[in-house]
Structures are given as structure tokens and as C-alpha cells.
N, C-alpha and C. Protein backbone atom coordinates (compact mmCIF):
# COMPACT_ATOMS: atom_id res chain seq x y z
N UNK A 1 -16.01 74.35 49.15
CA UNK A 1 -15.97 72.91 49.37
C UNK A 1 -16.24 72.21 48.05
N UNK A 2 -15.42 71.19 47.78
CA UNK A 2 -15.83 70.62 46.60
C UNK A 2 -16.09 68.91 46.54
N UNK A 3 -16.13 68.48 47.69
CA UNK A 3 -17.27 67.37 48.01
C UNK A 3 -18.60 67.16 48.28
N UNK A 4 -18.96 66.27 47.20
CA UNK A 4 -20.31 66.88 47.00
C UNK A 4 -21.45 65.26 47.56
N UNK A 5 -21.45 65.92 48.92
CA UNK A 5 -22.15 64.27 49.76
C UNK A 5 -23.18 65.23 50.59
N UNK A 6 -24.12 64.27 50.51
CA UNK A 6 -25.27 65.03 51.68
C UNK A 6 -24.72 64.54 53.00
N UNK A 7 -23.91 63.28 53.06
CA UNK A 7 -23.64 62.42 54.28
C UNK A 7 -22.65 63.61 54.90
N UNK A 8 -21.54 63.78 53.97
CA UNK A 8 -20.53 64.77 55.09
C UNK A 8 -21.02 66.43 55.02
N UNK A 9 -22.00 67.18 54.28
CA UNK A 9 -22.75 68.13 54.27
C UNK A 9 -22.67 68.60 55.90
N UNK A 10 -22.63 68.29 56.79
CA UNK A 10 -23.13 68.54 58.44
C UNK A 10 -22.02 68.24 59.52
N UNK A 11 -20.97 67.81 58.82
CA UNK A 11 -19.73 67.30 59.03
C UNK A 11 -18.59 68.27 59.50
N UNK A 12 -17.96 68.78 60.72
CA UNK A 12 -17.13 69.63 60.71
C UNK A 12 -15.71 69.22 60.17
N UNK A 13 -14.95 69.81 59.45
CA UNK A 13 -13.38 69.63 58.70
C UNK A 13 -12.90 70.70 58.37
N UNK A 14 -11.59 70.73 58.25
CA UNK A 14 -10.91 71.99 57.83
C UNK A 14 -10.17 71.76 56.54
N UNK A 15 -10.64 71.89 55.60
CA UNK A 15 -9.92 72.24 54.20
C UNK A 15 -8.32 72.72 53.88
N UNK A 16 -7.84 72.09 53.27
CA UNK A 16 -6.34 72.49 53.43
C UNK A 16 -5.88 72.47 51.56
N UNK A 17 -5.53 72.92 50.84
CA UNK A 17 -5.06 73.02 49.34
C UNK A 17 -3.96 73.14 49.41
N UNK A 18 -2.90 72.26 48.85
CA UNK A 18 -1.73 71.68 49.48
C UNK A 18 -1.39 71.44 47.58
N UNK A 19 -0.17 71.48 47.43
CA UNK A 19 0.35 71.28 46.30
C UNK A 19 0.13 70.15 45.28
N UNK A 20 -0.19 69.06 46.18
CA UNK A 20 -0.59 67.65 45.68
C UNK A 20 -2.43 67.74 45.44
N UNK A 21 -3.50 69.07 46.03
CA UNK A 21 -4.16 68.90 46.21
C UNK A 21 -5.35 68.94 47.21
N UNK A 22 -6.41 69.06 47.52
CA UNK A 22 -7.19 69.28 48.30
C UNK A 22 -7.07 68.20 49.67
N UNK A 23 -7.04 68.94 50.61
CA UNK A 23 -7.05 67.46 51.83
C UNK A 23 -8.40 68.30 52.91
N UNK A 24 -8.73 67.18 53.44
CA UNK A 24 -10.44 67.51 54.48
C UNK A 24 -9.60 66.74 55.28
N UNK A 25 -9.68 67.30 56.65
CA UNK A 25 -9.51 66.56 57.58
C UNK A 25 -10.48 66.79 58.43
N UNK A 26 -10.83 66.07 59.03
CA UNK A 26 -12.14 65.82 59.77
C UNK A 26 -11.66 65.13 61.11
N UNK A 27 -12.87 64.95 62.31
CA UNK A 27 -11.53 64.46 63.43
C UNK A 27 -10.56 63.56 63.47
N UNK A 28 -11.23 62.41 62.92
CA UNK A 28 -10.47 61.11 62.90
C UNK A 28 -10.48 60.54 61.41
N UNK A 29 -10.21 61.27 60.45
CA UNK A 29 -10.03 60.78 59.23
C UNK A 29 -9.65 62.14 57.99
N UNK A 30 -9.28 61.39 57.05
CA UNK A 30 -8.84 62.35 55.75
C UNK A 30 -9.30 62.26 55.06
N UNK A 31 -10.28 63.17 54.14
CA UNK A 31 -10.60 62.51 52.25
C UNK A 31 -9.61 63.80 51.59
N UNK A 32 -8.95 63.26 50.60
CA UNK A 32 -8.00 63.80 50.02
C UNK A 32 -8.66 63.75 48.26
N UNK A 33 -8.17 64.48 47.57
CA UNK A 33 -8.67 64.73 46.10
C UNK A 33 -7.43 65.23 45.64
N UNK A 34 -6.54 64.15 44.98
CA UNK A 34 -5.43 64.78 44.13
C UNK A 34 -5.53 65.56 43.15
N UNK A 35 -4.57 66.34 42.33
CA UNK A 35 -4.77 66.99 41.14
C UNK A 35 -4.80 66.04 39.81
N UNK A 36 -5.24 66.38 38.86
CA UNK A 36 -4.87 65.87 38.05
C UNK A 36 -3.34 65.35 37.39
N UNK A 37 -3.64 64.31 36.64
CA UNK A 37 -1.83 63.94 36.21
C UNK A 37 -0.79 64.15 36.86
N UNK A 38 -0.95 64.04 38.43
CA UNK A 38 0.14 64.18 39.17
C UNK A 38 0.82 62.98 39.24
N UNK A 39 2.32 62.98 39.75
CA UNK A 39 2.94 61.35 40.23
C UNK A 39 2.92 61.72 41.51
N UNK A 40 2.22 61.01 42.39
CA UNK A 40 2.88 60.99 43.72
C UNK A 40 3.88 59.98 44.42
N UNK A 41 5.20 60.63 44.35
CA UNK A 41 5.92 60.14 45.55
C UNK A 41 6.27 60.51 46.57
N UNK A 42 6.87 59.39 47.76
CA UNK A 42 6.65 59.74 49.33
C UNK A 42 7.59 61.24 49.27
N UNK A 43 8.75 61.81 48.71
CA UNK A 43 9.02 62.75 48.42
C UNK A 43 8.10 63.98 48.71
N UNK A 44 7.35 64.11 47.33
CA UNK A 44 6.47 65.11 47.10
C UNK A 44 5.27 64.79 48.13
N UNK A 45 4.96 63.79 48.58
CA UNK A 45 3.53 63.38 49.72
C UNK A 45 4.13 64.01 51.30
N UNK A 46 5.75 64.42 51.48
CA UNK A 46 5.95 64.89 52.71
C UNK A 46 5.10 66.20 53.10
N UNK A 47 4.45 66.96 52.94
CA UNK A 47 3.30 67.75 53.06
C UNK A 47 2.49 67.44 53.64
N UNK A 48 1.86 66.24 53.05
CA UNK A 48 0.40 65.70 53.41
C UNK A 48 1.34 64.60 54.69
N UNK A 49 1.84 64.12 54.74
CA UNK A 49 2.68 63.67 55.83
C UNK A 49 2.82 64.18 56.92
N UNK A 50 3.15 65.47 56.80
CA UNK A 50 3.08 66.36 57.92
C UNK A 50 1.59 66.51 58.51
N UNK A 51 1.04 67.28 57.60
CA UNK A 51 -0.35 67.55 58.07
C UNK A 51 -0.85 66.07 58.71
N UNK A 52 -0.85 65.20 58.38
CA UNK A 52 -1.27 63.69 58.91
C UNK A 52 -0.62 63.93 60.59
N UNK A 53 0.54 63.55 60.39
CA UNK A 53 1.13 63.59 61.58
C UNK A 53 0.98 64.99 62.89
N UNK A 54 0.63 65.16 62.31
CA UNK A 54 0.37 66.81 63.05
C UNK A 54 -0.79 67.11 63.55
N UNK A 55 -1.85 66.90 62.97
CA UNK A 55 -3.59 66.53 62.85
C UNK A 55 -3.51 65.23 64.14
N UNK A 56 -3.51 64.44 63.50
CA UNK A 56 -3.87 62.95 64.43
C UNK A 56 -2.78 62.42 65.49
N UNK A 57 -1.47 62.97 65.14
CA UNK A 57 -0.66 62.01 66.01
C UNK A 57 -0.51 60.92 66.29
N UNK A 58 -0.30 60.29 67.16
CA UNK A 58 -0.47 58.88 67.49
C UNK A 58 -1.71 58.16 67.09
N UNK A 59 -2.68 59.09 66.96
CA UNK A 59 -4.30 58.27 67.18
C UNK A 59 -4.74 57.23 66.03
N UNK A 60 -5.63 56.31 66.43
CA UNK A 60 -5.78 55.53 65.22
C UNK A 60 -6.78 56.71 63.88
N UNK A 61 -6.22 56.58 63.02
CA UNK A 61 -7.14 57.39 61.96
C UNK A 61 -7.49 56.46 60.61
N UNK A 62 -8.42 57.74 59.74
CA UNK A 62 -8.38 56.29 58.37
C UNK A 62 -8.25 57.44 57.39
N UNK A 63 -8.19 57.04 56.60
CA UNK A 63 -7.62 58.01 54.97
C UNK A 63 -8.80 57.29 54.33
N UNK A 64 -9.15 58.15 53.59
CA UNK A 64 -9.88 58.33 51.66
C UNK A 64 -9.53 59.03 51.04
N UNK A 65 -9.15 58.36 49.80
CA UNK A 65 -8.44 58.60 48.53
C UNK A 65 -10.27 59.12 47.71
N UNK A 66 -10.43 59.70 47.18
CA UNK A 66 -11.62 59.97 46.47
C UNK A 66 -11.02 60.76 45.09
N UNK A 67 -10.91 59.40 44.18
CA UNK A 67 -9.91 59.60 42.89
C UNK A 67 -11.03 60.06 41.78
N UNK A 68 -11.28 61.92 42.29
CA UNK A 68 -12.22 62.18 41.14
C UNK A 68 -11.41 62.29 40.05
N UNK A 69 -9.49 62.46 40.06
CA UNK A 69 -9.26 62.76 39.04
C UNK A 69 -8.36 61.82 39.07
N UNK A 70 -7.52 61.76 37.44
CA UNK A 70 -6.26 60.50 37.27
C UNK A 70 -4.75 61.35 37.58
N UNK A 71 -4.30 60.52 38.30
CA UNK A 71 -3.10 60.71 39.05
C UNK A 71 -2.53 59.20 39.19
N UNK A 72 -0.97 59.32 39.58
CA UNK A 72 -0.44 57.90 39.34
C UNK A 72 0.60 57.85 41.15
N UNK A 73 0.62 56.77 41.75
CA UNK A 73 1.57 56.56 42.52
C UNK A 73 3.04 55.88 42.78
N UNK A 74 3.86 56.46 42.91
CA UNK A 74 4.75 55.47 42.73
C UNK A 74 4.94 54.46 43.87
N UNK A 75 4.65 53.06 43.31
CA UNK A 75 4.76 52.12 44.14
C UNK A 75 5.82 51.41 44.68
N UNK A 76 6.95 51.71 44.22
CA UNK A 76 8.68 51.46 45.06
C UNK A 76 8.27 52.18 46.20
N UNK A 77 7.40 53.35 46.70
CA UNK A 77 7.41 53.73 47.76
C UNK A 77 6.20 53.53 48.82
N UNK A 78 5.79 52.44 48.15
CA UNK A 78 4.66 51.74 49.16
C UNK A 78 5.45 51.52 50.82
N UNK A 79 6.33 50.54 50.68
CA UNK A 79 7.29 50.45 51.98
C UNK A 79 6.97 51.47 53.00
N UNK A 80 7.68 52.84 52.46
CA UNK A 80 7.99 53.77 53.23
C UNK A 80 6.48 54.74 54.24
N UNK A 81 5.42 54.63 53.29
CA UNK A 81 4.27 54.46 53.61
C UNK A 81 3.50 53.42 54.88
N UNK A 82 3.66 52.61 54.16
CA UNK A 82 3.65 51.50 55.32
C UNK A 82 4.07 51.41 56.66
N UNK A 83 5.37 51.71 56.62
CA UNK A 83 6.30 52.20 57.74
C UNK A 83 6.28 53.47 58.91
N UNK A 84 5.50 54.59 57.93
CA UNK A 84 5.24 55.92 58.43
C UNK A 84 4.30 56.15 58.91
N UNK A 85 3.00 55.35 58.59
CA UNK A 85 1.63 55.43 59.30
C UNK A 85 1.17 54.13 59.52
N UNK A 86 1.79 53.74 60.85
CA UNK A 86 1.08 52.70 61.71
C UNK A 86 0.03 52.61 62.43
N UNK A 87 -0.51 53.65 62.60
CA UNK A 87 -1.88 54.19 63.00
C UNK A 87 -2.36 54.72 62.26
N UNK A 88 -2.48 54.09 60.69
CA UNK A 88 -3.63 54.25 59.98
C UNK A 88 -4.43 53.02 59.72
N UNK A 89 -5.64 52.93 59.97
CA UNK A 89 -6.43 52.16 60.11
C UNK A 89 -7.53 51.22 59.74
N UNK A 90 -8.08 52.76 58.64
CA UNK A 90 -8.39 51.98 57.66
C UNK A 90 -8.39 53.56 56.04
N UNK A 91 -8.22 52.71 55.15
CA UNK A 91 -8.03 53.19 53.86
C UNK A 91 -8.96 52.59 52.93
N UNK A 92 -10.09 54.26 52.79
CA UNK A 92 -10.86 53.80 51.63
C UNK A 92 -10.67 54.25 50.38
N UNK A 93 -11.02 54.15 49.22
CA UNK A 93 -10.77 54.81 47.92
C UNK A 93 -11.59 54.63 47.33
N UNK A 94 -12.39 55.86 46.87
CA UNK A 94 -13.45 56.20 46.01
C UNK A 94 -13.23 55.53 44.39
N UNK A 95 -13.79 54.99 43.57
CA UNK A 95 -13.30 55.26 42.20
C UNK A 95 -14.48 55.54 41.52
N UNK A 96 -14.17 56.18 40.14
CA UNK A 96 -15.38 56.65 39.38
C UNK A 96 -15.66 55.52 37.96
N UNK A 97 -13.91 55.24 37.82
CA UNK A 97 -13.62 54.22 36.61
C UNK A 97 -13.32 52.83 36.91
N UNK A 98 -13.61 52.09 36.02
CA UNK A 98 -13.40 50.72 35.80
C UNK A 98 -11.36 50.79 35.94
N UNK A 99 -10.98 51.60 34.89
CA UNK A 99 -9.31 51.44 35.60
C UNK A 99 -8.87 52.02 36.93
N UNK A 100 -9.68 52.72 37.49
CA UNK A 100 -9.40 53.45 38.97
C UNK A 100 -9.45 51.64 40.02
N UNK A 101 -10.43 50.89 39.43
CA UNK A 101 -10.33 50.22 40.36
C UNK A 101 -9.35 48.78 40.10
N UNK A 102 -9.09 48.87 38.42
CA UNK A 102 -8.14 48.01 38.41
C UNK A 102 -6.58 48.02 39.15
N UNK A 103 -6.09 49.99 38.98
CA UNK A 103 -5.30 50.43 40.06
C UNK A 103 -5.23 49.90 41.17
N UNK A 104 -6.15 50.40 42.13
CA UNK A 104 -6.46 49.99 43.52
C UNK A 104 -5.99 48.50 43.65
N UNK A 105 -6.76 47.51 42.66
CA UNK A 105 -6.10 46.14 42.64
C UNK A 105 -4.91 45.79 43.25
N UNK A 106 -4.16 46.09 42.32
CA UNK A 106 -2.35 46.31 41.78
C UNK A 106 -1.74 46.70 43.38
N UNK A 107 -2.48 48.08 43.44
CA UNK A 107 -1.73 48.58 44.63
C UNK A 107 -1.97 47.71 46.08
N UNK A 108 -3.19 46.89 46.08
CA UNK A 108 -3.01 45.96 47.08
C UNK A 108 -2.00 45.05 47.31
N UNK A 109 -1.29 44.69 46.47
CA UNK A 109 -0.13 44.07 46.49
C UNK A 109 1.31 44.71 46.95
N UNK A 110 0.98 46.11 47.39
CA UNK A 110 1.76 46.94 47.73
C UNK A 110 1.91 47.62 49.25
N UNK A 111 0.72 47.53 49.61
CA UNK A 111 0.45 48.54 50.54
C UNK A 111 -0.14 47.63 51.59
N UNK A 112 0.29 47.40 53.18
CA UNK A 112 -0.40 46.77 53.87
C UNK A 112 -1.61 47.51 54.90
N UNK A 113 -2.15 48.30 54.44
CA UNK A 113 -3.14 49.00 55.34
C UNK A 113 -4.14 48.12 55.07
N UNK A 114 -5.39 48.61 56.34
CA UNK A 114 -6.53 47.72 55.70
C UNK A 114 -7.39 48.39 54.79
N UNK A 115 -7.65 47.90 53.63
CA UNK A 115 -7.83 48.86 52.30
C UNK A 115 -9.53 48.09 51.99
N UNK A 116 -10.01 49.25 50.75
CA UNK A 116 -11.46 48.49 50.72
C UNK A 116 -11.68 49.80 49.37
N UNK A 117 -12.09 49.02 48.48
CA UNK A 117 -12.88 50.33 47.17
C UNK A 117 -14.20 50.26 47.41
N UNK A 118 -14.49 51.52 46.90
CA UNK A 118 -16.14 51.96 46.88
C UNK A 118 -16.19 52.78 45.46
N UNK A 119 -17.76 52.38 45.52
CA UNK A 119 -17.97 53.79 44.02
C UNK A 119 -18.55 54.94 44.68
N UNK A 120 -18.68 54.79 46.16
CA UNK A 120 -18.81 56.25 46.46
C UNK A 120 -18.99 57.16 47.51
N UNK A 121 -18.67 57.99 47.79
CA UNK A 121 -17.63 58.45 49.21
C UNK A 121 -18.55 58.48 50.07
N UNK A 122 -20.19 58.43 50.56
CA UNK A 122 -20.72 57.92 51.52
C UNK A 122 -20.44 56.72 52.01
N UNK A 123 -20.38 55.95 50.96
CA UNK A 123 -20.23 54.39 51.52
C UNK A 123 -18.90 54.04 52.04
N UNK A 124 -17.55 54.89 51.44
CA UNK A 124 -16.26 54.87 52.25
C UNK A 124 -16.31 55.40 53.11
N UNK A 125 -17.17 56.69 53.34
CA UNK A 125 -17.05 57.40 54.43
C UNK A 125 -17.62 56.48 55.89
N UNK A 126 -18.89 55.87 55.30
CA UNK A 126 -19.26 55.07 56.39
C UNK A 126 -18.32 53.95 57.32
N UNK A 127 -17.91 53.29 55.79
CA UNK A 127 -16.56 52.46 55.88
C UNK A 127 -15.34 52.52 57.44
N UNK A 128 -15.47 53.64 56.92
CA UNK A 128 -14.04 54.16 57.62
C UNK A 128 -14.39 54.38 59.21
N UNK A 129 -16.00 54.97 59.15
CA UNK A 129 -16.41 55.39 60.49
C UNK A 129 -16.28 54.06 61.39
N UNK A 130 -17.16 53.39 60.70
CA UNK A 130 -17.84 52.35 61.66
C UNK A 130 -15.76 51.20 62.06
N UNK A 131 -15.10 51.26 60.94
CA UNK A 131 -14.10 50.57 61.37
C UNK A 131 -13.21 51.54 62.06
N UNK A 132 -13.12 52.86 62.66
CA UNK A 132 -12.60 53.21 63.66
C UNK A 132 -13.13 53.20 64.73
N UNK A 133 -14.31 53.03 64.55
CA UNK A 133 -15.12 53.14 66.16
C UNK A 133 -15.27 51.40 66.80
N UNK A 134 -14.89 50.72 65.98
CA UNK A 134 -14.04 49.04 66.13
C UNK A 134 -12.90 49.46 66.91
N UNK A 135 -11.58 50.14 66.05
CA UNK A 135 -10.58 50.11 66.66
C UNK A 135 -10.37 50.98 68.14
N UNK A 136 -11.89 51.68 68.31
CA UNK A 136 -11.53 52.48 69.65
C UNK A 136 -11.73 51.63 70.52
């Protein structure tokens, strides 16, 4: 395991290392840890797409991005994102850097999920809990 939280320490998830990267899925949510210097597009993200869709199904879920490392997204494919997970719910993203969160910025202008930065994955993790147990 290479999340390092006392909060999800007690936490059941199943670990998945996927080409783009580490994914935790847990019942009703994802923290994901890309590789370094990767580009992700919806292309190369059909993987983690699957596993999403496959994992949760219909259900409302939430994603965390926990950007220990720099990786870039391509944002022409925000749309298609948008479009593909309508039952995602809420989206948190860890950052460690001052440009991790200028990113995040930018990409709000892109992406209509309900989105929120943190400096750190308890406090997204909480994030995410307490606003799915809203949407139940």
C-alpha cells in the first residue's frame, strides 16, 4: 500500500496497478495516484473507465485524484468525461504544490463535477464521505 493516512489505515479497498497507475477502490469511492510525467487522455484513461464502471455502476460515487506526482491532462477531453460519469459525485484532489493547485484551477473551467482541492487526503477523504452520504 502506498497511501500513507492513519484515516484510511482501517479502511477496506482493493488495490489495482493499472498502466496509468495505482487505483484504491474502496466501496463508494476511488483515490487514484498517477505515474509520473504521464499525459492522460480519455483514450489511455479507458482502463480506469472500465474499472469505474464495473466497480460502482450506476451508484453515486466520488473520485480522488491524490497528485503525489506531476502528470498532465488533456483538457479537449474534459467533455467526454463529463458525459461518461454522471454518477460521479463528488471529486477531490489532493495537491502537494502551489502549481498542482494552480492546475486544478484551470481545470475547473473544464470539468463539471462537483470538485474541491485539499492539501491532504484525510481531509478529501472526509470530503467525499460526508458528500456521498448527502447524496444517499
Amino acid at each position: 500500500m502506498k497511501i500513507n493516512s492513519p484515516y484510511l489505515e482501517n479502511k477496506k479497498f482493493k488495490l489495482l496497478i493499472v498502466k496509468l497507475g495505482r487505483l484504491y477502490l474502496f466501496d463508494n469511492y476511488i483515490i487514484t495516484e498517477f505515474n509520473e510525467g504521464i499525459n492522460i487522455t480519455f483514450e489511455n484513461f479507458s482502463e480506469v473507465s472500465e474499472i469505474i464502471k464495473s466497480h460502482y455502476k450506476n451508484e453515486p460515487f466520488g473520485f480522488i485524484s491524490n497528485r503525489i506526482n506531476s502528470y498532465s491532462m488533456d483538457l479537449n477531453d474534459a467533455h467526454l468525461y463529463n458525459k461518461t460519469f454522471p454518477n460521479l459525485k463528488a471529486y477531490g484532489v489532493v495537491v502537494y504544490k502551489s502549481l498542482s493547485h494552480h492546475v486544478f484551477e484551470i481545470e475547473n473551467h473544464f470539468f463539471k463535477f462537483n470538485r474541491e482541492v485539499f492539501k491532504n487526503l484525510e481531509n478529501a477523504t472526509e470530503w467525499v464521505e460526508n458528500t456521498l452520504a448527502i447524496e444517499a
